[in-house]
C-alpha atoms as a PDB file:
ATOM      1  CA  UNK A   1     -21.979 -68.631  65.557  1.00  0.00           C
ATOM      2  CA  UNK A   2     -18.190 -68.266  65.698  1.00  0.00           C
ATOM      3  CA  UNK A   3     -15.935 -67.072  62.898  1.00  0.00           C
ATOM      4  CA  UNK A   4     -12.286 -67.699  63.298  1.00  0.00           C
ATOM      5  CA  UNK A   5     -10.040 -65.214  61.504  1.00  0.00           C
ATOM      6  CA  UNK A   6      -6.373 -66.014  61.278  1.00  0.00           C
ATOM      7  CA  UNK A   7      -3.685 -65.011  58.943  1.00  0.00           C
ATOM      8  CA  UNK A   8      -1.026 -62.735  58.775  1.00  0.00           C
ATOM      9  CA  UNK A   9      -2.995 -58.977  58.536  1.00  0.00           C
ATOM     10  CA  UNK A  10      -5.408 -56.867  60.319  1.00  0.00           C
ATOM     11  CA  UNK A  11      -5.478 -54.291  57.299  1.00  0.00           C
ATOM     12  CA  UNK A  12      -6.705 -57.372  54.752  1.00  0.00           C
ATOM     13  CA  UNK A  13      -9.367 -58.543  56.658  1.00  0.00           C
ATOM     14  CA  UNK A  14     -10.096 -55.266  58.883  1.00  0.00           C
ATOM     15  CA  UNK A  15     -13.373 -54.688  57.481  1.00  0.00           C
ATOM     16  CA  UNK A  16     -14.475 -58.046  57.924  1.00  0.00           C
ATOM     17  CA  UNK A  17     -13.497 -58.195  61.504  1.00  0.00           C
ATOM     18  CA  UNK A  18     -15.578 -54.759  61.966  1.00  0.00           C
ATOM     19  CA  UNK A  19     -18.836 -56.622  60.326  1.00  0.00           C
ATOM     20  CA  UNK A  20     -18.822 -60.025  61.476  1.00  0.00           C
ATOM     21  CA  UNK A  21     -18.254 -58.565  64.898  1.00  0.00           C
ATOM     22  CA  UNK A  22     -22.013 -57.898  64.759  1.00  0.00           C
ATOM     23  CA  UNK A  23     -23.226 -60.865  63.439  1.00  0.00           C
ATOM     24  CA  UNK A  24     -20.993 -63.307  65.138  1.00  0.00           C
ATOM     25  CA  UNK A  25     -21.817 -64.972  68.916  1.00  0.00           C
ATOM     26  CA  UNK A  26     -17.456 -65.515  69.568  1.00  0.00           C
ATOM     27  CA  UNK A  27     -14.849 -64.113  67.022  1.00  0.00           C
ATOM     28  CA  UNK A  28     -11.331 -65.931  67.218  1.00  0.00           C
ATOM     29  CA  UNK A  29      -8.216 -64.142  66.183  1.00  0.00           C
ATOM     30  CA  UNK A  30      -5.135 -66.128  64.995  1.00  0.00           C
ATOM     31  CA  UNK A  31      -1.910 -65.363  63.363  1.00  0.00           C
ATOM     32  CA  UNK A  32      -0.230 -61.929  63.454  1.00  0.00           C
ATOM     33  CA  UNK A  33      -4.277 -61.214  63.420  1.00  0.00           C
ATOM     34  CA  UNK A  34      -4.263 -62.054  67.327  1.00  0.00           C
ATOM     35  CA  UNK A  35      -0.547 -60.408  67.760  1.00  0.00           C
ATOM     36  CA  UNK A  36      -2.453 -57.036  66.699  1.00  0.00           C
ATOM     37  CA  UNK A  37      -5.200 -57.901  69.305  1.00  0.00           C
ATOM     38  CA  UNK A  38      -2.804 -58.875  71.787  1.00  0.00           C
ATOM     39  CA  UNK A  39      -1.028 -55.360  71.436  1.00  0.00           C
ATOM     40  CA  UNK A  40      -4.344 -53.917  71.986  1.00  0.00           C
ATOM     41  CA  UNK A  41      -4.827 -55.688  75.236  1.00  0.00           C
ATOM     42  CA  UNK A  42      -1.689 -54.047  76.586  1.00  0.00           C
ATOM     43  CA  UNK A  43       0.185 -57.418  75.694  1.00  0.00           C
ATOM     44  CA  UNK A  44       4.026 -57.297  74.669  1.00  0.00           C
ATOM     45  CA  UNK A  45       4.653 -58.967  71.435  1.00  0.00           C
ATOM     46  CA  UNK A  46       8.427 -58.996  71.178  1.00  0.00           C
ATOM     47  CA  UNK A  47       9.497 -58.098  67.512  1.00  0.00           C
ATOM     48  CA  UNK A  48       5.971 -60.530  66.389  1.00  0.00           C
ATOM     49  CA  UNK A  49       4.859 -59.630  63.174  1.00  0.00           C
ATOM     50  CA  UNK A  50       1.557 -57.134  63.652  1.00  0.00           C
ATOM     51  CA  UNK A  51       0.390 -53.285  62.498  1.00  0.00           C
ATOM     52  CA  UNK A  52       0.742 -51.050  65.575  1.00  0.00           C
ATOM     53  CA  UNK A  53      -1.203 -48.649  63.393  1.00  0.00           C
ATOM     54  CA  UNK A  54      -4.191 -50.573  63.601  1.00  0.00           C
ATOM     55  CA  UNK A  55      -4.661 -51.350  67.498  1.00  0.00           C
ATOM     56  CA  UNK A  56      -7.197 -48.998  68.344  1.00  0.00           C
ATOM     57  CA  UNK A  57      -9.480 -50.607  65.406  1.00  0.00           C
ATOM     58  CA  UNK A  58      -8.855 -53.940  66.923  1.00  0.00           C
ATOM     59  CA  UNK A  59      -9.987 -52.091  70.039  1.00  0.00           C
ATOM     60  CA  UNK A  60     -13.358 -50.771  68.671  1.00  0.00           C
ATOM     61  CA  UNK A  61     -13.479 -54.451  67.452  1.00  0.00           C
ATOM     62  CA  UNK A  62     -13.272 -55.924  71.366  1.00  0.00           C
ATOM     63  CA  UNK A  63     -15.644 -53.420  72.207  1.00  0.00           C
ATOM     64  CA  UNK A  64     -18.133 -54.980  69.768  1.00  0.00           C
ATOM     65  CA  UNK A  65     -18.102 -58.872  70.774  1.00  0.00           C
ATOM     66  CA  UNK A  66     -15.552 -60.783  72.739  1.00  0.00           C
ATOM     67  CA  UNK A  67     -12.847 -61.688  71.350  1.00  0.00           C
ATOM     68  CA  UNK A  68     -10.843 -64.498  73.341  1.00  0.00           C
ATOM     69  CA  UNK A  69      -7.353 -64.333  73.157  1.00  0.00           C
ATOM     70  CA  UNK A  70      -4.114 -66.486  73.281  1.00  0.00           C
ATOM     71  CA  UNK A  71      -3.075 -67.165  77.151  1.00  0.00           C
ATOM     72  CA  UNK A  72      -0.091 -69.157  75.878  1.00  0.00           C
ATOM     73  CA  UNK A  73       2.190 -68.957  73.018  1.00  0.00           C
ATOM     74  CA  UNK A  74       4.832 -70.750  70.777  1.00  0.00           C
ATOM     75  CA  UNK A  75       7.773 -68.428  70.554  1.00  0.00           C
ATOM     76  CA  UNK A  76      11.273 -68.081  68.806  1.00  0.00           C
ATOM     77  CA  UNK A  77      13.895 -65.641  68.384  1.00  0.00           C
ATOM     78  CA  UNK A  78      13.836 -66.063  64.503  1.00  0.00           C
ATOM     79  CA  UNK A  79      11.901 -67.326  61.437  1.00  0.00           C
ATOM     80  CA  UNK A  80      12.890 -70.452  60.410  1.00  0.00           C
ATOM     81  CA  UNK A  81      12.139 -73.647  60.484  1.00  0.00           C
ATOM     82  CA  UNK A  82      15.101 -74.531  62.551  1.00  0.00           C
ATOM     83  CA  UNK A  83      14.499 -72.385  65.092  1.00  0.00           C
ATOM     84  CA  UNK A  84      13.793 -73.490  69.159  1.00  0.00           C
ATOM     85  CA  UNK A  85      10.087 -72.972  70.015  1.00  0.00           C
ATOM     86  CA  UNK A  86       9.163 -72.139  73.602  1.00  0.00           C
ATOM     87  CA  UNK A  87       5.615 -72.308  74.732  1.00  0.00           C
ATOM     88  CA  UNK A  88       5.366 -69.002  77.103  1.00  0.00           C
ATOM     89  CA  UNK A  89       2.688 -67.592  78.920  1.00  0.00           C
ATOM     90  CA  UNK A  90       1.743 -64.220  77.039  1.00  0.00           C
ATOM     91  CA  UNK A  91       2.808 -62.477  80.046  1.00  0.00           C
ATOM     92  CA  UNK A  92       6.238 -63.906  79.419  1.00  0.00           C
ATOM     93  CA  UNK A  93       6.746 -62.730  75.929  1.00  0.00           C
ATOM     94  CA  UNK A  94      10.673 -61.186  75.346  1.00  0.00           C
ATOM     95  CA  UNK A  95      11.871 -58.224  73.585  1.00  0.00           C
ATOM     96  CA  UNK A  96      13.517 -60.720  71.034  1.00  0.00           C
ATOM     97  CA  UNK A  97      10.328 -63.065  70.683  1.00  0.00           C
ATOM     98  CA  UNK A  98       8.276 -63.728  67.702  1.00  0.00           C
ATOM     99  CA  UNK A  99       4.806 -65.283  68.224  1.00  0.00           C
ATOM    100  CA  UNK A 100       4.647 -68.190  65.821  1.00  0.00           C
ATOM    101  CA  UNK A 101       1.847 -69.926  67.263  1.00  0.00           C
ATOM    102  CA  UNK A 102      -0.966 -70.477  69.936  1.00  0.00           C
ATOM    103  CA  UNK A 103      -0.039 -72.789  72.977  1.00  0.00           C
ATOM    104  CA  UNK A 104      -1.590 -75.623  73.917  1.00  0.00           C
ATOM    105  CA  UNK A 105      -3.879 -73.920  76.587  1.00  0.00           C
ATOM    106  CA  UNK A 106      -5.195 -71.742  74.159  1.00  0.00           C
ATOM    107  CA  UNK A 107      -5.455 -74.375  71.502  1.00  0.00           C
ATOM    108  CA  UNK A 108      -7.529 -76.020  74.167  1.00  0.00           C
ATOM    109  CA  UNK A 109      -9.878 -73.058  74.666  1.00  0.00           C
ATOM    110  CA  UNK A 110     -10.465 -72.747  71.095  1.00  0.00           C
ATOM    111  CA  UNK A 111     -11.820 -76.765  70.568  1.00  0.00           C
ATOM    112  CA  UNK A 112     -13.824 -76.258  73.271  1.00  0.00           C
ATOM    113  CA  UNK A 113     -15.360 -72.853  71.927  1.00  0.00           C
ATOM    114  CA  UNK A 114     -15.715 -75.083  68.638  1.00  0.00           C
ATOM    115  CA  UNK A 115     -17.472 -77.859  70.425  1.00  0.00           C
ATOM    116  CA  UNK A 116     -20.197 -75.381  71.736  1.00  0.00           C
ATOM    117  CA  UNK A 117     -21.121 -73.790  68.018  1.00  0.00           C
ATOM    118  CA  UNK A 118     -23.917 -74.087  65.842  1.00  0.00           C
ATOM    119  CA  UNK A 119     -21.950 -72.513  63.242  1.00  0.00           C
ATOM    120  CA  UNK A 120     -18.366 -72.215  62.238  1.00  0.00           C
ATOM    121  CA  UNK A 121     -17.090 -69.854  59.761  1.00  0.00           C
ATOM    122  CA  UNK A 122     -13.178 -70.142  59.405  1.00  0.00           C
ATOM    123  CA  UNK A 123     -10.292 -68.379  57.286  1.00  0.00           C
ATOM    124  CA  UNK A 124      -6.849 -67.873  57.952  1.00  0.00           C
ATOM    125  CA  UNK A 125      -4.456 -70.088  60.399  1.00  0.00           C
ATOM    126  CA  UNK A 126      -3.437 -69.615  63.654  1.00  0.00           C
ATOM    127  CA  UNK A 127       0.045 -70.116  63.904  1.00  0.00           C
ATOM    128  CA  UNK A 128       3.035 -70.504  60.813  1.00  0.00           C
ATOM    129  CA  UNK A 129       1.441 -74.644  60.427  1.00  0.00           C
ATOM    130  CA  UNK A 130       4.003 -74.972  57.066  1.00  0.00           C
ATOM    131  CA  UNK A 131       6.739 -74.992  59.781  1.00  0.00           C
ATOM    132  CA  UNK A 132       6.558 -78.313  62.323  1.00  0.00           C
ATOM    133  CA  UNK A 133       7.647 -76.399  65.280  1.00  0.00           C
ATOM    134  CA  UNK A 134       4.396 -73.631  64.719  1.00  0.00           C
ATOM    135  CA  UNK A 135       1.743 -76.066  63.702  1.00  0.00           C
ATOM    136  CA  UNK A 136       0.108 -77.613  66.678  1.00  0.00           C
ATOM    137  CA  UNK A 137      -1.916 -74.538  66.899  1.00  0.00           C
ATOM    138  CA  UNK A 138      -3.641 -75.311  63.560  1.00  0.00           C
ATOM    139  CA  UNK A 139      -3.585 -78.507  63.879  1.00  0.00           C
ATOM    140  CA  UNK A 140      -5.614 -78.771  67.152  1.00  0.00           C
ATOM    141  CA  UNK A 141      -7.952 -75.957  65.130  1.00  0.00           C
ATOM    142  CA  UNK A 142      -8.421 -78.213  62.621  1.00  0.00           C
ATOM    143  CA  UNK A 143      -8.991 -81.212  64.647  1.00  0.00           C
ATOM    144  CA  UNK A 144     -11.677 -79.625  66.374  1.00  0.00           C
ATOM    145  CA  UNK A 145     -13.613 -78.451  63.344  1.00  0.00           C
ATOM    146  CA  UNK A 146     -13.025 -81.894  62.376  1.00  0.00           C
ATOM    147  CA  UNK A 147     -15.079 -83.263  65.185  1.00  0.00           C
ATOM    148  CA  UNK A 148     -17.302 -80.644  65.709  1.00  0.00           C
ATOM    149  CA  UNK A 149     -21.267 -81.062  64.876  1.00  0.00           C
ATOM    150  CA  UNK A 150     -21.322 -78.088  64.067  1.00  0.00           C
ATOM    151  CA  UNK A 151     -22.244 -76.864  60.252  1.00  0.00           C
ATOM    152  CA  UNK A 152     -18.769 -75.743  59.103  1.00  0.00           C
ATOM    153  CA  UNK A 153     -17.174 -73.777  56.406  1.00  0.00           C
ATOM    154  CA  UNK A 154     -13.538 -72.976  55.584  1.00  0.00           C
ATOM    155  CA  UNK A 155     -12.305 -70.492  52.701  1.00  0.00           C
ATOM    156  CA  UNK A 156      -9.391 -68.810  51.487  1.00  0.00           C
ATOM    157  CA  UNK A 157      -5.931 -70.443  50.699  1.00  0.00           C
ATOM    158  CA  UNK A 158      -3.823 -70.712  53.300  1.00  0.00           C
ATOM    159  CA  UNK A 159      -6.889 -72.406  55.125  1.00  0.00           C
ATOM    160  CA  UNK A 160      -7.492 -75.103  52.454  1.00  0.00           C
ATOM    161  CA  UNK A 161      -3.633 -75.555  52.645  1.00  0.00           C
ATOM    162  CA  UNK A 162      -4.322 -76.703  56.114  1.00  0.00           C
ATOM    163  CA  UNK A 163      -7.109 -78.959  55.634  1.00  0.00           C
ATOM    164  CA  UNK A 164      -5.437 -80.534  53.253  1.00  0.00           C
ATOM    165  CA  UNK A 165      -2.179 -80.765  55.295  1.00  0.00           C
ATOM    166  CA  UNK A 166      -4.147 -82.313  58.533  1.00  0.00           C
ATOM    167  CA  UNK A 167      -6.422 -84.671  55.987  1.00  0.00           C
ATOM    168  CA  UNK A 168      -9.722 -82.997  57.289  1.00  0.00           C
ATOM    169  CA  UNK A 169     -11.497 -82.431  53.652  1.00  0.00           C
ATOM    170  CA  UNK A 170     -14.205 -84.550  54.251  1.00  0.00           C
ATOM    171  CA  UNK A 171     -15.241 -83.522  57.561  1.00  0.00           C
ATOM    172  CA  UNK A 172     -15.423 -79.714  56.747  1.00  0.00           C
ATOM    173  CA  UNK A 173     -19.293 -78.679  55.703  1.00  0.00           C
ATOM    174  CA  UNK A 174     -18.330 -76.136  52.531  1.00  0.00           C
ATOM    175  CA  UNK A 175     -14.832 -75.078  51.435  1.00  0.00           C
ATOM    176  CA  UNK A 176     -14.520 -72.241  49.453  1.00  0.00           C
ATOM    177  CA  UNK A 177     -11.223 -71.724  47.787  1.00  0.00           C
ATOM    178  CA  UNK A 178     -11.277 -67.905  47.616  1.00  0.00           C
ATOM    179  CA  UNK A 179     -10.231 -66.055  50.144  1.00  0.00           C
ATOM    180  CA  UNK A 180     -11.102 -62.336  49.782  1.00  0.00           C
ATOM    181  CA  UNK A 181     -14.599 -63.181  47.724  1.00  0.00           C
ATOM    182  CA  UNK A 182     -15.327 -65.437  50.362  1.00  0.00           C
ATOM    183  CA  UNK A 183     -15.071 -62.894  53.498  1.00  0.00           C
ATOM    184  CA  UNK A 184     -16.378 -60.293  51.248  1.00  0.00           C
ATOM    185  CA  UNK A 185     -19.978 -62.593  50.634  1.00  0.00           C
ATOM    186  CA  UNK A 186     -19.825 -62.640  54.782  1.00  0.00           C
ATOM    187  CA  UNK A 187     -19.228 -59.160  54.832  1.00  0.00           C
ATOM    188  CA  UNK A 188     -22.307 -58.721  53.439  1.00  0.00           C
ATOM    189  CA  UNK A 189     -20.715 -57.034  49.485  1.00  0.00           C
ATOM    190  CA  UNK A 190     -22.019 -58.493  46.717  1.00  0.00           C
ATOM    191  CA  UNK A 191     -20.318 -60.358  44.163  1.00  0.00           C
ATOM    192  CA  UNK A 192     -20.928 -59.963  40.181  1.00  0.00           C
ATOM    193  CA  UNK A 193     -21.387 -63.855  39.891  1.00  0.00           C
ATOM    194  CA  UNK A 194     -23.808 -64.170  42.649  1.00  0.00           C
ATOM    195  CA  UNK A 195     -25.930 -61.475  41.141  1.00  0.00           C
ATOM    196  CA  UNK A 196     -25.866 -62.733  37.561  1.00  0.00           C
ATOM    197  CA  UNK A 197     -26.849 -66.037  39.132  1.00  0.00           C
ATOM    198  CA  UNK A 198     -29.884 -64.508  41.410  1.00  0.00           C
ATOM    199  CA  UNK A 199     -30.713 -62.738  37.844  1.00  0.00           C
ATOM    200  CA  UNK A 200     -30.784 -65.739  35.859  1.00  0.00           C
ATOM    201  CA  UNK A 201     -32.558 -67.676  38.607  1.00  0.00           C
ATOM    202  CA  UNK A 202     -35.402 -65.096  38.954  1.00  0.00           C
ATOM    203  CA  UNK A 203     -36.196 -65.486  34.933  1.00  0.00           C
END
C-alpha cells in the first residue's frame, strides 16, 4: 500500500500523514509537503515554500514508515511561469531557490515505487503542474498511476485538476472529488453521510 501526499501544507494534512503512516507499506511526500520533509532531513530548501514549525512532526512521521524523498529537484529564483527552471541535486539547492518540482530521478523512483503496489491512495501534486516549467513531476506521477495494475484512487481538487490535465480519468480506479472528507474517511473519522448511509442500510 502506498499513499502519496502532495500539496502545498504539512499543517492541512498533518494528521493524516501521522495515521496513514501506520497503515501504509511507502508514504510519498510531494509539494511544499516534501520541502517540510526535506528540512527535516537536514536538507536546505532555499526560500521553498514549507512550515519550519512543523519539522520535528514530519520527523516523528519518518520515524514511523519510510518516507522516500526527492534526490533531484526543479528549481527557480521566483514564482512565475516565466521563470528558468534548473533541475539540481537536493544537495545543490541555493539560498535564493524555490523548489517547484521533483526531478526526473526522483520522478523515476516514484513510477517505479508505483509499479510495485497493490494499492495506491493519492492526493495532492508534486510539483506547481499548472505552470509548464514545474509539471513533469506530476505528470510522470500521473503516468505511472496510469499504467500501474495497481487498484488506484485519487481525491481532492488539485489532484482531479491533474488527471484531468494529463487525460488519465479513465485509468484511475475511484476519484473522489473532496479533498479533506476524503483523507479524513482514510484517517479513519467518520463522516455524517457515511453513517446515515450504514444506518439506512442496516434497516
Amino acid at each position: 500500500l502506498v499513499a502519496i501526499v502532495g500539496g502545498s501544507k504539512v499543517s492541512t494534512k498533518l494528521t493524516v500523514l501521522e495515521s496513514l503512516a501506520d497503515k501504509v507499506d511507502q508514504l510519498v511526500v510531494g509539494g511544499g509537503i516534501a520541502n517540510t520533509f526535506l528540512l527535516a532531513a537536514g536538507k536546505k530548501i532555499g526560500k521553498s515554500l514549507a512550515e519550519h514549525d512543523l519539522v520535528d512532526q514530519a520527523k516523528a512521521v519518518m520515524a514511523k514508515v519510510k518516507v522516500p524523498l526527492p534526490t533531484d529537484v526543479v528549481c527557480a529564483k521566483e514564482f512565475s511561469a516565466t521563470a528558468v527552471a534548473t533541475v539540481k541535486s537536493v544537495d545543490e539547492v541555493a539560498d535564493d531557490d524555490m523548489i517547484l518540482d521533483i526531478g526526473p530521478q526522483s520522478a523515476q523512483a516514484l513510477a517505479a515505487i508505483i509499479a510495485q503496489a497493490g494499492t495506491v491512495v493519492w492526493n495532492g501534486p508534486v510539483g506547481v503542474f499548472e505552470m509548464d516549467a514545474f509539471a513533469s513531476g506530476t505528470k510522470a506521477l500521473a503516468a505511472a498511476v496510469a499504467s500501474s495494475k495497481a487498484f488506484t484512487l485519487a481525491g481532492g481538487g488539485d489532484t482531479v485538476s491533474a488527471i484531468n490535465v494529463f487525460d488519465i480519468q479513465d485509468k484511475v480506479g475511484y476519484i473522489s472529488t473532496a479533498g479533506g472528507a476524503f483523507l479524513e474517511f482514510l484517517e479513519g473519522k467518520r463522516l455524517p453521510a457515511v453513517d446515515i448511509l450504514e444506518a439506512r442500510s442496516a434497516n
